[in-house]
N, C-alpha and C. Protein backbone atom coordinates (compact mmCIF):
# COMPACT_ATOMS: atom_id res chain seq x y z
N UNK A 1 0.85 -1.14 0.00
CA UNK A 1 0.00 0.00 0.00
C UNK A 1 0.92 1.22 0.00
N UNK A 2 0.14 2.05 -1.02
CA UNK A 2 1.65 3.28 -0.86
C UNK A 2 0.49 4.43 -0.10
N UNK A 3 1.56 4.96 -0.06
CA UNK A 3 1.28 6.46 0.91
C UNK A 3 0.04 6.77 0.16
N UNK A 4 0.06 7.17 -1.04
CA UNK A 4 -1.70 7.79 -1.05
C UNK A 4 -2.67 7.36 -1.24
N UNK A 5 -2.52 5.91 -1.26
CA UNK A 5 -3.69 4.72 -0.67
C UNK A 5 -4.04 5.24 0.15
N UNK A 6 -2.98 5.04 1.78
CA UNK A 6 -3.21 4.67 2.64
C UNK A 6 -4.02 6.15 3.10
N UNK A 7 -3.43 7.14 2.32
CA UNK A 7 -4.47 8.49 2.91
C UNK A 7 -5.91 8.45 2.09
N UNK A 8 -5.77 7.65 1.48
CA UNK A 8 -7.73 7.78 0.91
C UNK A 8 -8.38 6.67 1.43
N UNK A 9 -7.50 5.87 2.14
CA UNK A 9 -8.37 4.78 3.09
C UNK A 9 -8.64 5.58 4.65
N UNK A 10 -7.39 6.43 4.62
CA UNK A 10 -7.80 7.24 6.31
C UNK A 10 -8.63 8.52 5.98
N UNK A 11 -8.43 8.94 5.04
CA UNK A 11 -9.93 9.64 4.50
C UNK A 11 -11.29 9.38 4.76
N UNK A 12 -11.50 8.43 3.95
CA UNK A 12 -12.37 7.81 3.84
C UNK A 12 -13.23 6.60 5.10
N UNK A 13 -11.74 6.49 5.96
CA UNK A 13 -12.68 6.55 7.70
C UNK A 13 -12.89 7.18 7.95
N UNK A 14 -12.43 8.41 8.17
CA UNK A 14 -12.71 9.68 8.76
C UNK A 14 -14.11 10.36 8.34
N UNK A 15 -14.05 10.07 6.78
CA UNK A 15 -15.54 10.81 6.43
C UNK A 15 -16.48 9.76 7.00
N UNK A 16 -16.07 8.53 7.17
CA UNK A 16 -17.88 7.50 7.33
C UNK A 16 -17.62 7.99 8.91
N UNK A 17 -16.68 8.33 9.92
CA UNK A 17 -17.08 8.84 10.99
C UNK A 17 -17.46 9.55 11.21
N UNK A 18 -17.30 11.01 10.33
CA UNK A 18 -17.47 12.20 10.52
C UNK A 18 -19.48 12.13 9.91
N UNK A 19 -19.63 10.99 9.28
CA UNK A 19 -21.26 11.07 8.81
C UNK A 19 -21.75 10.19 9.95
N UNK A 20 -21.13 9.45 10.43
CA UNK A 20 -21.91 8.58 11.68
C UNK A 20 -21.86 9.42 12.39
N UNK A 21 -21.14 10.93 12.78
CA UNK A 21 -21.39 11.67 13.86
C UNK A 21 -22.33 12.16 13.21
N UNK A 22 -22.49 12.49 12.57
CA UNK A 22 -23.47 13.51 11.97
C UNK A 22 -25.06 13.09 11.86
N UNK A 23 -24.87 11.54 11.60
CA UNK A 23 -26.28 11.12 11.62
C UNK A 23 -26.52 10.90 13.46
N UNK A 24 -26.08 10.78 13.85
CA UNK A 24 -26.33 10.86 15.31
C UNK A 24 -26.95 11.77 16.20
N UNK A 25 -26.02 13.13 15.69
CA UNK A 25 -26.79 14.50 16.00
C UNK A 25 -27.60 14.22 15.20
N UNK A 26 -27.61 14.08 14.00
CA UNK A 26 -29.25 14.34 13.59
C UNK A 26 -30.73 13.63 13.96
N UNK A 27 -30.55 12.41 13.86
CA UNK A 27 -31.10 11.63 15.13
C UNK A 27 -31.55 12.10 16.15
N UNK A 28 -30.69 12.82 16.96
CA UNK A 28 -31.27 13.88 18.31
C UNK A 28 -31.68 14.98 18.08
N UNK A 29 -31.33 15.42 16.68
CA UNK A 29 -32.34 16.65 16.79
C UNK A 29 -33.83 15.98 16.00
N UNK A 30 -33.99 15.10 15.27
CA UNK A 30 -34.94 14.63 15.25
C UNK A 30 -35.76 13.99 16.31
N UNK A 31 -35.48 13.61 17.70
CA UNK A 31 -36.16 13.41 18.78
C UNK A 31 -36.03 14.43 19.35
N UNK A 32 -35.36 15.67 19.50
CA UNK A 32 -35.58 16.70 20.23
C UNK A 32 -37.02 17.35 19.15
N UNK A 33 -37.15 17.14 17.71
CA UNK A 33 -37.96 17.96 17.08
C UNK A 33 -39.24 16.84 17.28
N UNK A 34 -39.43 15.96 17.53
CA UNK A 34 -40.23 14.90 17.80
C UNK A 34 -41.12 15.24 19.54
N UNK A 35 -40.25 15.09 20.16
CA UNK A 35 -40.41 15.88 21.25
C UNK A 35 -41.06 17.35 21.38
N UNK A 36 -40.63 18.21 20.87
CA UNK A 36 -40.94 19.67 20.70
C UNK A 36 -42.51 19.67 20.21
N UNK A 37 -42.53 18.23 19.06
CA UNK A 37 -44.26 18.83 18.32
C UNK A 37 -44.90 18.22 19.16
N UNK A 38 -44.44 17.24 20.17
CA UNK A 38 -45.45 16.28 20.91
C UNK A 38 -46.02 17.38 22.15
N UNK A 39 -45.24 18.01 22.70
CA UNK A 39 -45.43 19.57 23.46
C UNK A 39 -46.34 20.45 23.02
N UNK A 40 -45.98 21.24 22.11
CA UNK A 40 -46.91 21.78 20.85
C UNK A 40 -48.06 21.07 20.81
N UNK A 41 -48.62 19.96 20.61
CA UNK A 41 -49.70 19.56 20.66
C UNK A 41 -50.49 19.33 21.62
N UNK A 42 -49.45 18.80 23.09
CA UNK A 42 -50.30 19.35 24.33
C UNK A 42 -50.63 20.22 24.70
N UNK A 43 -49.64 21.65 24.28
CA UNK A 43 -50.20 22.70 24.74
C UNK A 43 -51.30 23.23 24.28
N UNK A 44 -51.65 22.80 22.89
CA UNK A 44 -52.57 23.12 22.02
C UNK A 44 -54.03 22.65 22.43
N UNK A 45 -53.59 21.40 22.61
CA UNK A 45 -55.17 20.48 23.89
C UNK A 45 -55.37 21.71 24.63
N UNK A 46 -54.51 21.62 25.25
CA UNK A 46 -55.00 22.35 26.80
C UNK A 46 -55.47 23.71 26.48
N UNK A 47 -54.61 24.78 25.67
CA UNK A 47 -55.52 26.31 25.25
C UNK A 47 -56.67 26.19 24.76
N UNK A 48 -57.01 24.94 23.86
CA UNK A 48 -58.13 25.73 22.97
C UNK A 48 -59.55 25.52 24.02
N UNK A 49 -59.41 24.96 25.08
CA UNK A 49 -60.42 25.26 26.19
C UNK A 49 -60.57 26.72 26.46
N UNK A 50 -59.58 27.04 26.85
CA UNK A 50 -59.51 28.00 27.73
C UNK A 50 -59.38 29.56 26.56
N UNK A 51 -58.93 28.58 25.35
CA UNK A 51 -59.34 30.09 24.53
C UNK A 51 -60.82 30.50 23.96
N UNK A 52 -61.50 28.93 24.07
CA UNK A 52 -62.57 29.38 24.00
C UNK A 52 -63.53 30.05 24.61
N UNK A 53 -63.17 29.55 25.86
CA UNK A 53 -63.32 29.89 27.09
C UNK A 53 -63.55 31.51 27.46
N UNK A 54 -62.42 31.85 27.11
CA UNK A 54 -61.61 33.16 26.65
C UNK A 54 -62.43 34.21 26.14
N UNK A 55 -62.66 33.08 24.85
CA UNK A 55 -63.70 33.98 23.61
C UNK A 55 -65.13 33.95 24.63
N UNK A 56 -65.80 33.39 24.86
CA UNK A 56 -66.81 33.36 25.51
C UNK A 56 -67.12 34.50 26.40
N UNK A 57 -66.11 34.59 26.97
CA UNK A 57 -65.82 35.47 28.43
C UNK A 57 -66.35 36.95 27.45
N UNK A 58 -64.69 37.16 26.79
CA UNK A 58 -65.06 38.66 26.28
C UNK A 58 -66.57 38.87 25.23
N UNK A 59 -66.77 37.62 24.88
CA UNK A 59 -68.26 38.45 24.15
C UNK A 59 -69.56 38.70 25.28
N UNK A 60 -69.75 37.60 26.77
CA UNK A 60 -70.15 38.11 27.47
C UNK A 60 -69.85 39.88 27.54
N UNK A 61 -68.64 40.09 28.12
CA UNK A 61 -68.64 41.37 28.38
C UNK A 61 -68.75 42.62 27.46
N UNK A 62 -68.79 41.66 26.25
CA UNK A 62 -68.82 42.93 24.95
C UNK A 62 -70.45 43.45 25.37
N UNK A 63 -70.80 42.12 25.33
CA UNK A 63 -72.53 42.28 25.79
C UNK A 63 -72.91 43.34 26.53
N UNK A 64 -72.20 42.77 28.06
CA UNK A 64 -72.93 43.66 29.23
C UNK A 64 -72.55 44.75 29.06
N UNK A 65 -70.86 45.54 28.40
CA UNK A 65 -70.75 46.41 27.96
C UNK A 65 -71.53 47.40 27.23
N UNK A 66 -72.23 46.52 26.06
CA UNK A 66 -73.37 47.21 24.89
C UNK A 66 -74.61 47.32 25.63
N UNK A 67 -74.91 46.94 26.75
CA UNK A 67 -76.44 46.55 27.73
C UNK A 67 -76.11 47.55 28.55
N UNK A 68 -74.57 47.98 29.30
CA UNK A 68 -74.62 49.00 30.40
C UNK A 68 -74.36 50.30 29.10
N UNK A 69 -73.68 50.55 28.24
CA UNK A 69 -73.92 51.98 26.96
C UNK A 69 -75.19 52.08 26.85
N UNK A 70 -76.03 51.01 26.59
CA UNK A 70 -77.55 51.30 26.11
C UNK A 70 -78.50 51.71 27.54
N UNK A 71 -78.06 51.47 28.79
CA UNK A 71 -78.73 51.82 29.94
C UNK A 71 -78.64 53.26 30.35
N UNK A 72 -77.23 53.80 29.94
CA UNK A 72 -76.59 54.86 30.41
C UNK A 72 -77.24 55.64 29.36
N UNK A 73 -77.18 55.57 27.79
CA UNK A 73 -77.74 56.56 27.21
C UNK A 73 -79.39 56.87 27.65
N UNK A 74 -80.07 55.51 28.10
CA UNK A 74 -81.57 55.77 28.32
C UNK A 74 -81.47 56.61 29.52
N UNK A 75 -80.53 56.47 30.64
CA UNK A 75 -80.44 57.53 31.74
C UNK A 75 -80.26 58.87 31.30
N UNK A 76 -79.15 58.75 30.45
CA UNK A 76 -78.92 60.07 30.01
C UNK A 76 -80.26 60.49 29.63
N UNK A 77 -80.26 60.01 28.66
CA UNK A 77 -82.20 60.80 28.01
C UNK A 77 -83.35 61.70 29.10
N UNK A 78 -83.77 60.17 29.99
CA UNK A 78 -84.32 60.26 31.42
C UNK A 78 -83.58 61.87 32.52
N UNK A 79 -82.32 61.61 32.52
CA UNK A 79 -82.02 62.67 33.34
C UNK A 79 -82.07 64.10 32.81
N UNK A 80 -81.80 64.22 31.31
CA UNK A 80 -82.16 65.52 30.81
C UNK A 80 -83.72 65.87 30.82
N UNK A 81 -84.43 64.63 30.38
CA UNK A 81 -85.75 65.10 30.61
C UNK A 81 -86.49 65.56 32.18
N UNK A 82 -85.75 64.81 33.48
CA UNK A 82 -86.10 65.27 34.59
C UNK A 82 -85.74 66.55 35.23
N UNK A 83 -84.81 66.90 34.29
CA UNK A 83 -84.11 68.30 34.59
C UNK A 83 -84.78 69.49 33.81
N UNK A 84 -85.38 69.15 32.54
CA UNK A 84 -86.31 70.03 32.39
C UNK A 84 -87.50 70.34 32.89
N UNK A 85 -88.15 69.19 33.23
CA UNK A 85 -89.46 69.17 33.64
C UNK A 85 -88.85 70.13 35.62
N UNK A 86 -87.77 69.64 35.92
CA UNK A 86 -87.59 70.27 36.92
C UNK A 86 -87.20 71.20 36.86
N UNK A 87 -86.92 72.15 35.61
CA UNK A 87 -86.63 73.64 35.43
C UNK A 87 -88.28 73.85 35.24
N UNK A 88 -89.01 73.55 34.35
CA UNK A 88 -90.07 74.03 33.89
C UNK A 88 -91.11 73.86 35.49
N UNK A 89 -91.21 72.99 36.49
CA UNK A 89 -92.03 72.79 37.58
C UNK A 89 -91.70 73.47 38.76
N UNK A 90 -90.47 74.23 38.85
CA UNK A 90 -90.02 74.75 39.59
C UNK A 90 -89.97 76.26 39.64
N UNK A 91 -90.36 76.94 38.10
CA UNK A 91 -90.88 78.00 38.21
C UNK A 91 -92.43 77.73 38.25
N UNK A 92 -93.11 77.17 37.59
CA UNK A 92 -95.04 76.83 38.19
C UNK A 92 -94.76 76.69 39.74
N UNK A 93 -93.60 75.84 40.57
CA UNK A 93 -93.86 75.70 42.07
C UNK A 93 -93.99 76.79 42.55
N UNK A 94 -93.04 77.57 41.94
CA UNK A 94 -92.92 79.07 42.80
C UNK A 94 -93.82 80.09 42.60
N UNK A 95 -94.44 79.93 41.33
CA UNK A 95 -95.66 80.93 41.32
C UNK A 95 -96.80 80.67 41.84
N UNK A 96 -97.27 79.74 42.05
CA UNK A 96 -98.34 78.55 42.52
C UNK A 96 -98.09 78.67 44.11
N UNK A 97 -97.01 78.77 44.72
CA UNK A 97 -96.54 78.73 46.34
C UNK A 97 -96.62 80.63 46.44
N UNK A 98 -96.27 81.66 45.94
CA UNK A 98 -96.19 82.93 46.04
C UNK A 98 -97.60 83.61 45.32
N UNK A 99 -98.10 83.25 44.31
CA UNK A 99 -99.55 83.63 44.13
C UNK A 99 -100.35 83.44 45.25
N UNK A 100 -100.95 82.65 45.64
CA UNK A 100 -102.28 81.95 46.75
C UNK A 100 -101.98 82.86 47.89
N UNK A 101 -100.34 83.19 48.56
CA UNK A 101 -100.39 83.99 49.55
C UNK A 101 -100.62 85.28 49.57
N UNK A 102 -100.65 86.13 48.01
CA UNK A 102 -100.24 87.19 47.42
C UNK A 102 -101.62 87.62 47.37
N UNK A 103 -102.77 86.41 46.42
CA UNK A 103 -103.75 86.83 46.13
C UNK A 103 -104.88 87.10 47.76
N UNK A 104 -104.45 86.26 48.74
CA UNK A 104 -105.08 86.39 50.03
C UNK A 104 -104.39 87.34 50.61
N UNK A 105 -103.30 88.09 50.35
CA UNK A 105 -102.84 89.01 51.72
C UNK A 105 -103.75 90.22 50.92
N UNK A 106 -103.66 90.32 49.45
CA UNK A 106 -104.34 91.45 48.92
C UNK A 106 -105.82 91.21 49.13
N UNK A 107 -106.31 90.04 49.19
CA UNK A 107 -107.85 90.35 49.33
C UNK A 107 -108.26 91.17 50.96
N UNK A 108 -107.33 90.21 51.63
CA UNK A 108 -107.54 90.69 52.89
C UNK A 108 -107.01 92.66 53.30
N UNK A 109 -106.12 92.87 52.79
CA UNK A 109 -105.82 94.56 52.45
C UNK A 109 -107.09 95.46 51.57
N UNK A 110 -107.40 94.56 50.71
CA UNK A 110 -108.88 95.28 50.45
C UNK A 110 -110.15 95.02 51.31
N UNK A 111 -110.28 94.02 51.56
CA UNK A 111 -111.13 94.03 52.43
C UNK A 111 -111.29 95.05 53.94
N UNK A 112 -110.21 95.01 54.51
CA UNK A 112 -109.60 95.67 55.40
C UNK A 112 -110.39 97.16 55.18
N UNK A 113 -109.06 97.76 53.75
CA UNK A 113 -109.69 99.14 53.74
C UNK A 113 -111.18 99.72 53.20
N UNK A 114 -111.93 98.78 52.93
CA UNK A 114 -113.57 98.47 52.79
C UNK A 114 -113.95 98.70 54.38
N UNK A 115 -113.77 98.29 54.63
CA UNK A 115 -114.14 97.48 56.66
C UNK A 115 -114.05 98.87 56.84
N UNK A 116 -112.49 99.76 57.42
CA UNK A 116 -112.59 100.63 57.64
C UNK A 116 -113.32 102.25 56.90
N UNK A 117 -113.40 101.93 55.41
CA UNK A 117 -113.98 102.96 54.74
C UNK A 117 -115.44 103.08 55.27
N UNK A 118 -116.24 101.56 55.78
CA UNK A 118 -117.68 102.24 55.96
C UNK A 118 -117.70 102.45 57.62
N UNK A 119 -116.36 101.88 58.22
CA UNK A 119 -116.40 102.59 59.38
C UNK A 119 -116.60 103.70 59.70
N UNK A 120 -115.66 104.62 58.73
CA UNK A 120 -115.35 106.29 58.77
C UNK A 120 -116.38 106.53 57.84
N UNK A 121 -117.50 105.64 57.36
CA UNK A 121 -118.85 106.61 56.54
C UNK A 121 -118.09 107.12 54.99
N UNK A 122 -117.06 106.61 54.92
CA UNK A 122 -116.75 107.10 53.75
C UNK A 122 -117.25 106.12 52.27
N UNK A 123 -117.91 106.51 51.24
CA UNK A 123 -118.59 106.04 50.13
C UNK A 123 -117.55 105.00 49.39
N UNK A 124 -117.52 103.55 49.23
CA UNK A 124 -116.58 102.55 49.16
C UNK A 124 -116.69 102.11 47.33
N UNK A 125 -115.30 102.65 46.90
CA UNK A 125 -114.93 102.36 45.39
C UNK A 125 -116.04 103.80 44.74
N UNK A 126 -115.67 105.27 45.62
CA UNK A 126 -115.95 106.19 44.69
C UNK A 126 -114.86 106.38 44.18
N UNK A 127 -115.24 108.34 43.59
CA UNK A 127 -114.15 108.94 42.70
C UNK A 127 -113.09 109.26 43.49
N UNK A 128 -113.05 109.13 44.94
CA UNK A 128 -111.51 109.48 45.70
C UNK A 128 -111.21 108.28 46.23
N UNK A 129 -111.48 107.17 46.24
CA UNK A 129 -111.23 105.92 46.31
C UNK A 129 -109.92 105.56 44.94
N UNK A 130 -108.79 104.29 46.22
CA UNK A 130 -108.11 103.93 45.40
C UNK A 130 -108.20 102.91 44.24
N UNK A 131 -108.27 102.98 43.05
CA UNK A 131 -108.18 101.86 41.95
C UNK A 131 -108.80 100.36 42.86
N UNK A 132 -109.72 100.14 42.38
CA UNK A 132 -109.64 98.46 43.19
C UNK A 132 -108.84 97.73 42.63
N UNK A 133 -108.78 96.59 43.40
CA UNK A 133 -107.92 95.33 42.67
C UNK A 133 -108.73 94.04 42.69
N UNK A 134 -108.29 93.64 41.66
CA UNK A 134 -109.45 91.97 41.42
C UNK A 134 -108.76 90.67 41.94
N UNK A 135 -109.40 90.53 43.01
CA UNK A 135 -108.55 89.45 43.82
C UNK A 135 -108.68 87.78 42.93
N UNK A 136 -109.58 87.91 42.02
CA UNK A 136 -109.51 86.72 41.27
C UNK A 136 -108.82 86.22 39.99
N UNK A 137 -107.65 87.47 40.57
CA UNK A 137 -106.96 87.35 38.77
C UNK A 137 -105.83 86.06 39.29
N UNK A 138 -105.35 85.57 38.64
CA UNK A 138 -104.63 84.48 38.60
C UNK A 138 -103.36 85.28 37.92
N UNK A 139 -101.66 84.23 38.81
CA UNK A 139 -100.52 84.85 38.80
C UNK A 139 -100.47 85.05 37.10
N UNK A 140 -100.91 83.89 36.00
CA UNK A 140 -100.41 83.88 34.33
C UNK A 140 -101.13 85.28 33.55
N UNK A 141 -102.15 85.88 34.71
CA UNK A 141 -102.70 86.96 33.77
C UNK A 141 -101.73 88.48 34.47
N UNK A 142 -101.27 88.30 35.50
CA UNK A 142 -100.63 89.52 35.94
C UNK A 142 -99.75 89.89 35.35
N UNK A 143 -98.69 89.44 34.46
CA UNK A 143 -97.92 89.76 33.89
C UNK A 143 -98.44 90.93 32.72
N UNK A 144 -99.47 90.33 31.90
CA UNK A 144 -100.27 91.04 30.97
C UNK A 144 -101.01 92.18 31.33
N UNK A 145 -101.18 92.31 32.41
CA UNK A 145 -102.21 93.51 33.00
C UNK A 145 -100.94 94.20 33.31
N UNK A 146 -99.11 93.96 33.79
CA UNK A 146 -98.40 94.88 33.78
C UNK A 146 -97.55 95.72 32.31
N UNK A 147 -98.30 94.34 31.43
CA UNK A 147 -97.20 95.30 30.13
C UNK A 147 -98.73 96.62 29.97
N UNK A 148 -99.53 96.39 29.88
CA UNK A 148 -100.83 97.28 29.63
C UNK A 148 -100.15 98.79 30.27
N UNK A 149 -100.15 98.32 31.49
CA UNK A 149 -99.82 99.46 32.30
C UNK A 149 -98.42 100.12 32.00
N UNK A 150 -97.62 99.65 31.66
CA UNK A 150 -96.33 99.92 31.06
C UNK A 150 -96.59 100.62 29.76
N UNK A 151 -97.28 100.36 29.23
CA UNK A 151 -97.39 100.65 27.47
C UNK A 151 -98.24 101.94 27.29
């Protein structure tokens, strides 16, 4: 055997070792990649519960979300409308509570100076008599009897 035999026979161990290493690692990375999808597939069992799960959850809450927006706008609505009606009832309260006392303190002031006019014999709603007043006018017409007088 001459010399460059003998180096293409030690070659040529070297490469069938250098491929038996090689198929070896590869081998293990084929059970490490064997391994890896067998993982991957458990983990996959186990999420798609819980992603459905998941999904479930948030469309509940998309729900109660769209159910508490749709409650809140009907409040909203509701509370502007109670706020008008309580602007608009709150001036009627006050004229309705300040008329009735207004129209009785004046009946009673006319009456009064009646009482005393035929006390003193004096002739009641003549020409030196003051303007009467009509105790049956209601607060929505007083306004109108003051533009008159204004005008």
């Amino acid at each position: 055997m001459t010399a460059g035999e003998l180096a293409i026979v030690l070659a040529a161990v070297l490469c069938s070792i250098g491929f038996a290493a090689l198929i070896v690692a590869l081998l293990r990375v084929l059970d490490a990649l064997r391994d890896l999808r067998r993982e991957v597939a458990d983990l996959r069992s186990e999420t798609r519960p819980l992603l459905a799960e998941l999904q479930a959850t948030t469309d509940e809450a998309r729900l109660t979300v769209d159910e508490a927006r749709t409650d809140l706008e009907r409040f909203d609505k509701v509370l502007g409308s109670a706020e008008a009606i309580g602007d608009a009832v709150s001036g009627r309260v006050a004229r309705t509570a300040f008329s009735s006392p207004m129209i009785k303190a004046t009946g009673f002031a006319k009456g009064t100076s009646r009482a005393w006019s035929r006390l003193r014999g004096a002739p009641v709603g003549g020409a030196g008599a003051p303007p009467s007043i009509d105790v049956n006018v209601t607060y929505d017409e007083l306004p109108s009897q003051r533009r008159r007088r204004r005008a």
